[in-house]
Structures are given as C-alpha cells and as structure tokens.
Protein backbone atom coordinates (compact mmCIF):
# COMPACT_ATOMS: atom_id res chain seq x y z
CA UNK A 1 0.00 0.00 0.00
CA UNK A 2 0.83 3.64 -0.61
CA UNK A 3 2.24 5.55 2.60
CA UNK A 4 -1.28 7.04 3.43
CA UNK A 5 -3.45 4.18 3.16
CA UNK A 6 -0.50 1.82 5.13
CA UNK A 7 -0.82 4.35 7.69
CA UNK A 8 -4.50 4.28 7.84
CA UNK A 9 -4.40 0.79 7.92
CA UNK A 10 -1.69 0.87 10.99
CA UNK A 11 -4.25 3.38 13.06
CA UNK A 12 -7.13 1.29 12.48
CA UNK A 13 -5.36 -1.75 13.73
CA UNK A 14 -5.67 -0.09 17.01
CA UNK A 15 -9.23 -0.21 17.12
CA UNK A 16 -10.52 -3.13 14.61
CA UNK A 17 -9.37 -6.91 14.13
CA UNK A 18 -8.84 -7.60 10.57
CA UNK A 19 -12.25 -9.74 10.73
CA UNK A 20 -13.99 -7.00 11.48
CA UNK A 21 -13.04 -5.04 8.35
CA UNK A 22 -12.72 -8.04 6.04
CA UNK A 23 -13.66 -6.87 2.62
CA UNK A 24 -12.05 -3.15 3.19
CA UNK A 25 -8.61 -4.91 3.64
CA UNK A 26 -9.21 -6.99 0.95
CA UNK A 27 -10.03 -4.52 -1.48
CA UNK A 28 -6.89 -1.73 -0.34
CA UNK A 29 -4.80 -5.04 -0.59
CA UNK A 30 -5.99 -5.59 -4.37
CA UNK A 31 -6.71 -1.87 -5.31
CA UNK A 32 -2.67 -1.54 -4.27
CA UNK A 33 -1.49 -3.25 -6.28
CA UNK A 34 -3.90 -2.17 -9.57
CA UNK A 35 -4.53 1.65 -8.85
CA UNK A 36 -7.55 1.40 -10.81
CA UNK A 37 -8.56 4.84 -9.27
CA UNK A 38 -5.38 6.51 -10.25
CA UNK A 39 -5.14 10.43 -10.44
CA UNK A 40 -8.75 10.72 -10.24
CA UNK A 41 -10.34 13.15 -7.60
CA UNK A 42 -12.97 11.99 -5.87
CA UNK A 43 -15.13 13.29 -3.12
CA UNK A 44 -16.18 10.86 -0.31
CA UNK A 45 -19.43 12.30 1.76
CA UNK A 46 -19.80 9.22 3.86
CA UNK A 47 -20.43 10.50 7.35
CA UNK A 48 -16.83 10.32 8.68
CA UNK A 49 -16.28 8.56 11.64
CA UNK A 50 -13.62 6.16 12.65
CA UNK A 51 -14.75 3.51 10.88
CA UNK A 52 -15.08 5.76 7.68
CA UNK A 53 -11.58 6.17 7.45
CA UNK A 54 -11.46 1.65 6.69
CA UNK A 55 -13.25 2.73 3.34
CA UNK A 56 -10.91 6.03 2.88
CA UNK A 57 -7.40 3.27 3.26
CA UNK A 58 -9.08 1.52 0.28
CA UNK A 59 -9.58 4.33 -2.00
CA UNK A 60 -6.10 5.80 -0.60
CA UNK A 61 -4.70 2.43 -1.91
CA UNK A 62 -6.21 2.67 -5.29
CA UNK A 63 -4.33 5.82 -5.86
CA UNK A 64 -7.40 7.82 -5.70
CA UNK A 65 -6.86 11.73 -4.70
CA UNK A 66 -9.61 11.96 -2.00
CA UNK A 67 -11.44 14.51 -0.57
CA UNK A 68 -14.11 14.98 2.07
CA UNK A 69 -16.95 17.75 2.27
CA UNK A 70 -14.94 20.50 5.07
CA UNK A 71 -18.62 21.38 6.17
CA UNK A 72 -21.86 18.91 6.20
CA UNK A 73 -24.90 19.50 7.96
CA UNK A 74 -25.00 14.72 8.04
CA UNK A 75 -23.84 13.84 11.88
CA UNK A 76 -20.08 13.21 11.89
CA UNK A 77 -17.40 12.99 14.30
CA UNK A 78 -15.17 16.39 14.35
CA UNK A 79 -12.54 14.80 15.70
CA UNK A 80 -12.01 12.53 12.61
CA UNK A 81 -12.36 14.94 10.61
CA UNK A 82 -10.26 17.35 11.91
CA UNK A 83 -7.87 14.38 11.55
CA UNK A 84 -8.21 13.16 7.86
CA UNK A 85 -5.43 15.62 6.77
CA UNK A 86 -3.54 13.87 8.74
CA UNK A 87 -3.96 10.61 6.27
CA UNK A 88 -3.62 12.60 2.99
CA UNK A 89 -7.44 13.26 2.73
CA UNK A 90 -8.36 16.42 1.57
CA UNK A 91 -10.95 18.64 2.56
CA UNK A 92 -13.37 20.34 -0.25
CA UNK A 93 -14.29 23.63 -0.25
CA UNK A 94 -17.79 25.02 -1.09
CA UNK A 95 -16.58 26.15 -4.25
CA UNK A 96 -14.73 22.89 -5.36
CA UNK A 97 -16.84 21.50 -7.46
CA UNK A 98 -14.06 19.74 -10.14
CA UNK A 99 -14.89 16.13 -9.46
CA UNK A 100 -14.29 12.48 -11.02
CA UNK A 101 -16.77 10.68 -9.37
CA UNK A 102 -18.92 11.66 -6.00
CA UNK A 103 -19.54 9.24 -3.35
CA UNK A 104 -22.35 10.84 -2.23
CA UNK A 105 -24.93 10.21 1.36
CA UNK A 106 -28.38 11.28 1.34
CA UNK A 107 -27.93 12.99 -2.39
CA UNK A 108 -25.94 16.23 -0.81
CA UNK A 109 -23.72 16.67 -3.98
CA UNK A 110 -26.51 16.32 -6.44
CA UNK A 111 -26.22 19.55 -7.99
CA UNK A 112 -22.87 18.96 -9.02
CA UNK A 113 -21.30 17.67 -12.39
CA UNK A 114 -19.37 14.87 -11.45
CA UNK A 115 -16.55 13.82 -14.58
CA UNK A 116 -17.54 10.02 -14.62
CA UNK A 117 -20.55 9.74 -12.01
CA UNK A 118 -21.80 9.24 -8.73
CA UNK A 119 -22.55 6.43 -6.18
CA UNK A 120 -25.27 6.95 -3.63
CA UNK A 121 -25.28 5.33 -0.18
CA UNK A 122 -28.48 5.85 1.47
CA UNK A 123 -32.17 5.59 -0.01
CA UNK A 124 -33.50 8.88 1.27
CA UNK A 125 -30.52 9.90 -1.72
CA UNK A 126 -32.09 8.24 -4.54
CA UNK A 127 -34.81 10.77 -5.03
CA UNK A 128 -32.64 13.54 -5.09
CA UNK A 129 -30.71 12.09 -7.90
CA UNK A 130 -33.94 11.15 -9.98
CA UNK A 131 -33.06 13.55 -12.79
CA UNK A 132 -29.22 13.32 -12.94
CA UNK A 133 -27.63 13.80 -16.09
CA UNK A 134 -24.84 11.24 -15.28
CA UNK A 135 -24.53 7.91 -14.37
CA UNK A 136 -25.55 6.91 -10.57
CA UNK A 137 -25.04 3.64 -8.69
CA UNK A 138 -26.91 2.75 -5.52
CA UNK A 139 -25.77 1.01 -3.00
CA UNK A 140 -28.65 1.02 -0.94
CA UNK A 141 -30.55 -1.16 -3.63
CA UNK A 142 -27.83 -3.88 -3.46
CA UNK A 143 -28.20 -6.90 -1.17
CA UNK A 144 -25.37 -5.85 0.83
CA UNK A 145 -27.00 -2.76 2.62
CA UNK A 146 -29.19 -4.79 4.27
CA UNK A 147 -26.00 -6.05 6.43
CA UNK A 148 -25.84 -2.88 7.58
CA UNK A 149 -29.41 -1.57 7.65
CA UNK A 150 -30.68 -4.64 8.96
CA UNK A 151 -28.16 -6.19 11.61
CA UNK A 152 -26.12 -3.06 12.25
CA UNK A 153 -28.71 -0.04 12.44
CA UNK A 154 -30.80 -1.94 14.45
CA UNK A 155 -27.96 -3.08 17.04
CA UNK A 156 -26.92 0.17 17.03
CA UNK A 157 -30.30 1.60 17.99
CA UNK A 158 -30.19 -0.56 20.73
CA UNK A 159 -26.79 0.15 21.73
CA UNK A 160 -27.74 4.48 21.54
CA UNK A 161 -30.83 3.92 23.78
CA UNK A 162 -28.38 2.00 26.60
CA UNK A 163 -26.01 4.88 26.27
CA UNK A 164 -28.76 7.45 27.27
CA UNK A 165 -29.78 5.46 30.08
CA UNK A 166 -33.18 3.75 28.77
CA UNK A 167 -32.09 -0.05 28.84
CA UNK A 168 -35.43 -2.04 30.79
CA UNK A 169 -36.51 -2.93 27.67
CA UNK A 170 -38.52 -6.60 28.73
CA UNK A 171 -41.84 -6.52 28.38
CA UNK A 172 -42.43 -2.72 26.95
CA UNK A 173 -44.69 -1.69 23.57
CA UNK A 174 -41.89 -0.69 20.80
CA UNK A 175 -43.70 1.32 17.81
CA UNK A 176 -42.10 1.48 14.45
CA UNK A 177 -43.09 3.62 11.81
CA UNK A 178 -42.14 2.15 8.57
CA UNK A 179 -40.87 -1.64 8.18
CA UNK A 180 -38.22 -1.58 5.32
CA UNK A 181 -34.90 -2.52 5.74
CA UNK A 182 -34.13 -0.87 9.14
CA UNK A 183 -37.45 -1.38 10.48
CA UNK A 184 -37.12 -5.24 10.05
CA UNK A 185 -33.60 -4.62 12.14
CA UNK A 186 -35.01 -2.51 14.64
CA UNK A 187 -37.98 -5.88 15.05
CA UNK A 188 -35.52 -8.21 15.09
CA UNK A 189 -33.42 -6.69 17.84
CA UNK A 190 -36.52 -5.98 19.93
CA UNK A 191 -38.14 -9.18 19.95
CA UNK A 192 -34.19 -10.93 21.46
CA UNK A 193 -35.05 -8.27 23.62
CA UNK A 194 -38.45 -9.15 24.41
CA UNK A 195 -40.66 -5.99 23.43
CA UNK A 196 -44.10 -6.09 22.47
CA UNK A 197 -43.50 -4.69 18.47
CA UNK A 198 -46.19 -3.08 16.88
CA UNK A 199 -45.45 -1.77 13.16
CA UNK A 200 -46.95 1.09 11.37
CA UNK A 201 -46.66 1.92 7.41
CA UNK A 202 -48.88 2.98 4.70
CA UNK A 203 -48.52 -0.19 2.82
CA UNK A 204 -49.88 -3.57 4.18
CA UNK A 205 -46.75 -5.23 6.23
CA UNK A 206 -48.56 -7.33 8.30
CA UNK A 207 -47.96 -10.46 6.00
CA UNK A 208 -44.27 -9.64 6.34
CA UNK A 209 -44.14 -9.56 10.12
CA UNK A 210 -42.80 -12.11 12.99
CA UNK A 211 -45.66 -13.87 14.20
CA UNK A 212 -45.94 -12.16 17.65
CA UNK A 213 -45.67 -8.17 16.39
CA UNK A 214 -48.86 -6.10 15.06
CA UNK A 215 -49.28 -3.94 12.60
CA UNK A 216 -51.14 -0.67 11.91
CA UNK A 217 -52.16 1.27 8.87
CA UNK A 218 -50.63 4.54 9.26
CA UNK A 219 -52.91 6.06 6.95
CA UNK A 220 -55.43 5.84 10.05
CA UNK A 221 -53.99 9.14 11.51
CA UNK A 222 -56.05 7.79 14.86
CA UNK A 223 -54.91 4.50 14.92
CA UNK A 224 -51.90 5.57 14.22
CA UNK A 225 -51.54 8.64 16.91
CA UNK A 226 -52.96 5.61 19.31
CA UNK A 227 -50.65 3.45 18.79
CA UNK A 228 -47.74 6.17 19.38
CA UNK A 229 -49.53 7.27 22.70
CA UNK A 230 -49.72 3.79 24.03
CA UNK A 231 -46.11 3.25 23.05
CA UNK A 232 -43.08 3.20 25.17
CA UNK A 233 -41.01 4.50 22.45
CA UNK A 234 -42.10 4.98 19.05
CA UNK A 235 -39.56 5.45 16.41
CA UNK A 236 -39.46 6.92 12.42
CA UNK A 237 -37.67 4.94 10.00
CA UNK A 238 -39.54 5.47 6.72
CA UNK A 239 -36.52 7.29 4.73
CA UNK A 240 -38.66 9.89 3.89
CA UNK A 241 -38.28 13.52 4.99
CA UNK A 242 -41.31 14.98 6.93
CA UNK A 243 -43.40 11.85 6.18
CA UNK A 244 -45.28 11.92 9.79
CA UNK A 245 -46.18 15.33 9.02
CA UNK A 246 -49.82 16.76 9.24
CA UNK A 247 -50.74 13.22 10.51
CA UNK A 248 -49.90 13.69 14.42
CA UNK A 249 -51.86 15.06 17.03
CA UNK A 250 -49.01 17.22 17.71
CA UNK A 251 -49.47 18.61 21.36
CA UNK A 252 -50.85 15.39 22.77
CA UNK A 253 -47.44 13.83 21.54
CA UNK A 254 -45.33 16.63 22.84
CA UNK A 255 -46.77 16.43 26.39
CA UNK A 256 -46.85 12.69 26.48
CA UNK A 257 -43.89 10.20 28.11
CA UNK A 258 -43.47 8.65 25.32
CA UNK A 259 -39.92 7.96 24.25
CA UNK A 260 -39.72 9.92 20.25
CA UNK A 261 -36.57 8.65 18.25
CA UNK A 262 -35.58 8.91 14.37
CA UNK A 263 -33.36 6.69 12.54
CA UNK A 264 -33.62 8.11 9.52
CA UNK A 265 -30.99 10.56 7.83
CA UNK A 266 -33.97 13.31 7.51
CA UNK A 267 -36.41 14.58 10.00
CA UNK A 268 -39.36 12.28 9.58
CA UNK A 269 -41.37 14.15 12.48
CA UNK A 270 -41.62 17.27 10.63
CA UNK A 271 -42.20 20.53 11.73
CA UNK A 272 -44.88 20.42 14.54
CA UNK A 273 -42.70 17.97 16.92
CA UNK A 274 -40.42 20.21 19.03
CA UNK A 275 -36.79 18.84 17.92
CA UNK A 276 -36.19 18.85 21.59
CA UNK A 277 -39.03 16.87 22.25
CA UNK A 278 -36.81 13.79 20.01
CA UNK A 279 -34.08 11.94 21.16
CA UNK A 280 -30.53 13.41 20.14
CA UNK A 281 -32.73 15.81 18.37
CA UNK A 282 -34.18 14.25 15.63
CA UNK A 283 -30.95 13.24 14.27
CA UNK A 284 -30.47 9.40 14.21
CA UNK A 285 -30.20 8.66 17.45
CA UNK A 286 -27.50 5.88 16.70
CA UNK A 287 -25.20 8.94 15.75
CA UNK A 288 -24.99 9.57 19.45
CA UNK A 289 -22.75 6.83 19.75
CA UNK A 290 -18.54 7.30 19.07
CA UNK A 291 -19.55 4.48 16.14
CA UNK A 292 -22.87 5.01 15.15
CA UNK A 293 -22.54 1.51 13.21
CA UNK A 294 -20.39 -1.30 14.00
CA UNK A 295 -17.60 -1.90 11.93
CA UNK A 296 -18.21 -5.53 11.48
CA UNK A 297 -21.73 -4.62 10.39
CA UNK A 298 -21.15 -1.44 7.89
CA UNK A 299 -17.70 -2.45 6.05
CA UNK A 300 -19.11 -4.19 3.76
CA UNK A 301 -21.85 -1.93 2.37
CA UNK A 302 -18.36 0.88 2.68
CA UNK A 303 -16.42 -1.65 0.49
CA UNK A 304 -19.74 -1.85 -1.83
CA UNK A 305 -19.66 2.17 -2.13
CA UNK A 306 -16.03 2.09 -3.09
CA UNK A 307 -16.75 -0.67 -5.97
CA UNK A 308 -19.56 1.18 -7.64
CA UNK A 309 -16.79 3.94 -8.15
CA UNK A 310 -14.77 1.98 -10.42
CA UNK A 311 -18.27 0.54 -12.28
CA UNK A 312 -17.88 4.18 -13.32
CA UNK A 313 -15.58 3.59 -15.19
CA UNK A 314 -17.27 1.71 -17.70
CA UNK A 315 -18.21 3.42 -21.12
CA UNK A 316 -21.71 4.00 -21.84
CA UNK A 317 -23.59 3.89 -18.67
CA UNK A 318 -27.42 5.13 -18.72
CA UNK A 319 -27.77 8.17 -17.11
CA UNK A 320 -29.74 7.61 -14.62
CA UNK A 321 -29.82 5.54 -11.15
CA UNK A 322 -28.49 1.84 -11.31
CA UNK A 323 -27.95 -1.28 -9.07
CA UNK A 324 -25.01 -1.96 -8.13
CA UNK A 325 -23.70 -5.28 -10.68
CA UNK A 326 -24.84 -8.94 -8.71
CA UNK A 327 -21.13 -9.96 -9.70
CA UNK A 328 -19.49 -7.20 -7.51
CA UNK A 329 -21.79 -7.77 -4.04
CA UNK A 330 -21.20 -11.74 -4.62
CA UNK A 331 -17.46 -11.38 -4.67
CA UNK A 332 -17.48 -8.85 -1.67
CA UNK A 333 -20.08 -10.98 0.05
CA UNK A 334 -17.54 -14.15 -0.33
CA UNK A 335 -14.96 -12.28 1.78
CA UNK A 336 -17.07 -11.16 4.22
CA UNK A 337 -18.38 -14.80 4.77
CA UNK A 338 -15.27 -16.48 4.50
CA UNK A 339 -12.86 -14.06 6.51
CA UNK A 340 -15.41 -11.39 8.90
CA UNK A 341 -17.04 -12.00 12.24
CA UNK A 342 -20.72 -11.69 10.54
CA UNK A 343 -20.43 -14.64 8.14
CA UNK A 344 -23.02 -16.56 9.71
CA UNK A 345 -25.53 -13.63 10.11
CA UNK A 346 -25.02 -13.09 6.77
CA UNK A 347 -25.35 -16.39 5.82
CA UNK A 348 -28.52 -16.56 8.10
CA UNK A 349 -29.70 -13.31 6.99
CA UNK A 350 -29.35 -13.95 2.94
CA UNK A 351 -29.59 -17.85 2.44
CA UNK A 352 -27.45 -18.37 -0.36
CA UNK A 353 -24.70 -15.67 0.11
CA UNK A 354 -21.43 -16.59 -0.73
CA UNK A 355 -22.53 -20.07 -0.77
C-alpha cells in the first residue's frame, strides 16, 4: 500500500481486528497493487467517523486523490475529521466542485457535475438524484446494505438507547413507523429483547411480520396517533423527509412520556414535533454513539460504495440511477463470509450468500 493508506491501515489496527473489516482490507490489498482509481479526484461524503476512514485506506490504496466535504450539515465525528489531513485526505471547499466521481450520502452533492458519475449510499438519496444527467449507482438497492441496515442499524439503535440510560426494555410496547430494511432490524433486535413490536406503514406489512408483532395502517392518523400514545417509544424509520407530518396530534405527543426517536438521515417528524421533544434531536439517534454503526456490520456496504466507483468507469452507462452489478456484491459478500465475524448472520440473513 501507498504511505497514506499503510498508515490508515496501521491506526485502524488499534481499534478493529482484521475480521472485522474483512472486505475493506481486501479490497486496499488488491486496489494496491492495480490503482484502478489513479489520479482521479474523488469526493467521499460518507459521514466520517472512525470507521469511515477503513473505506478512505481503500480508495487511498487505489491511488485515488480523496477529498471529504470540510462542512456537512450529516452527523459526523469532528474529531475525525479534523484528523483526515492527517492521512492525505483532503478537505473540499464550497466552491470545489471539479470532481471524477462523488460518493455521495443522502444525495448532498446532487447539484454537481461529477466527470464520470456518482454512487449513492443511502435511499432517502435516490430521489434527489432522480433527474441526474450522469450515471448513478446505488448502493442502498444492493443486497449488501441490508447487512448494515438490517443487523447493524438496528444493534446500534439498541446500543444508543443504553447509552442514554433507557435499557429495561422486557416486556415494553416498541412502535415502528415504517418496516423496510431498518425497520425489520429494529424488530428483530426488539423481539431478542423481548418488546411487544407493533409496526406502522402505509402499505400492508402485516404479511411480512414475525408472528408475535402487530401492525397498523398509518394512513389511520387515529390509529396511528394511538398506537404512538400507548407506546413506550415509538420510532421513524420510513426514509422519507417529513413523512409523519400533518398526521400527528401534535401537542398530545409533545406532552406525552413517550420515548420519540428517528433513525432516519432526515427529520421524519416534521415541523410540529419540538426537535427537543426527540431523542438526540431528531438526528439518528445511533449517531450519538462514538460508532454510530459497528464496523463488522457497515464495512461491507463501505467496500460496496467504493466498488460502484470503479463501475464508473465503464463506457456507456445510462444516465440515470443503477444497481449496483450482482457480480461485484457476490465477490465482496464471499470475503465477508469467509474471513469477517458476521459470516453466519449473513449467511442466516441472505440464504445463499457466498454459498
């Protein structure tokens, strides 16, 4: 490896076993020895924590000239990123806008003009990039993401509500608004913890669900509003900005016990829920944590973001958003099953992976 990405990989050793970042390793190891992203500039806006800087070693390796946004308004540790000059990582400024390819969270560099493309990470993204004029991969519509959306966001909301002191879980009435991928985590993590799970969305999920867990149409604002009051803790995970709003009784929320908490990138409240009335402020509430999402859980959708970059590179993409190849996740999914800590989750998880 190049000197930066050998000495990202020597801090990280500090922190991480090398099966808990199997596919990252794997890919600096090969990307060192190809370069496949070398000379081009690229601008990472993964929300930079420690773990982040596992997916910067790879591109470092590849010979990629990295930067990272100097400002977001996406939860982020300032520590790391007061340190990433340290590793060779650049920071961008507001008017950089002279880029290869963007590796883009929640669609926040969508109004640039990216050389080759983008790669999005997160769903609530995908929207945003709806009319690009340039080639966009997604990882979030991979198999992969649900690694980290299902197994790690969940754990990790888990882990953010012990940290602020609410861990007598047994027993209490968990509401979850929306039931994709993070709301199945969220369900699976609370029923090992024994919670009564009730789910709300606008589309019929109660065909999906575990057999205990109840559902509730959330297009029945009073069902709905009843099943938040009678909850312990009710939390958003639709991936949609502002999608509770103008269906809450707003003041009989605010003055009730009830625990509020978003996992979503976005405020999915909206507007007439006091953000101090939300845990960690309507951010995610696992960004309260030093590592919002367990390495072991999130390296491989990081090593999945980093691959779509060099799809890129083909000639002749469509303009518009695309799934990240079956070929690519398959041979990242094979390291993480064969050399990481999650192999049987995974295995468990998607029958058939790596197999």
């Amino acid at each position: 490896m190049n000197e930066h990405a050998e000495q990202l990989r020597r801090y990280l050793g500090e922190f991480y076993t090398e099966a808990e970042m199997p596919t990252l390793l794997a890919q600096a190891e090969q990307w060192s020895q190809t370069r496949p992203l070398e000379g081009l500039r690229i601008l990472d806006a993964t929300p930079l924590y420690r773990n982040t800087l596992a997916k910067h070693m790879a591109l470092l390796a590849g010979g990629a000239e990295l930067y990272v946004p100097a400002r977001t308004a996406l939860p982020h540790d300032p520590a790391m990123l007061r340190r990433a000059g340290d590793f060779g990582i650049r920071y961008a400024r507001r008017d950089d806008t002279a880029f290869d390819i963007i590796l883009d969270c929640a669609g926040q560099f969508r109004r640039l003009r990216p050389v080759l493309g983008a790669c999005e990470l997160t769903r609530s993204g995908v929207d945003r990039y709806e009319h690009a004029k340039y080639p966009v991969f997604v990882a979030d519509g991979g198999r992969i993401k649900r690694i980290e959306t299902i197994l790690g966001t969940g754990e990790g909301f888990f882990r953010a509500l012990r940290q602020l002191g609410y861990a007598d879980w047994a027993n209490r009435p968990l509401l979850i608004i929306g039931y994709g991928k993070v709301g199945q985590g969220v369900a699976y993590y609370a029923r090992q913890h024994g919670m009564k799970v009730l789910v709300a969305d606008v589309v019929d999920k109660s065909g999906e669900l575990p057999g205990d867990a109840s559902f509730v149409d959330a297009n029945d604002t009073e069902a709905l509003n009843a099943a938040i009051l009678h909850s312990w803790c009710t939390v958003t995970v639709t991936g949609h900005i502002g999608a509770l709003r103008r269906k809450l009784h707003a003041a009989d929320i605010t003055n009730s016990k009830v625990l509020l908490a978003n996992l979503g990138v976005e405020d999915e409240f909206g507007p007439d829920i006091p953000t101090e009335r939300v845990l960690n402020h309507k951010r995610p509430l696992n960004f309260v944590l030093e590592e919002p999402t367990s390495m072991r859980f999130i390296e491989t959708t990081m090593a999945l973001h980093n691959a779509c970059a060099l799809e890129l590179l083909t000639a002749d993409l469509p303009h518009r958003c695309l799934l990240p190849p079956p070929d690519v996740e398959e041979a990242l999914l094979a390291v993480a099953c064969s050399r990481g800590l999650i192999g049987e989750d995974v295995k468990k998880l998607m029958p058939g992976a790596a197999s």
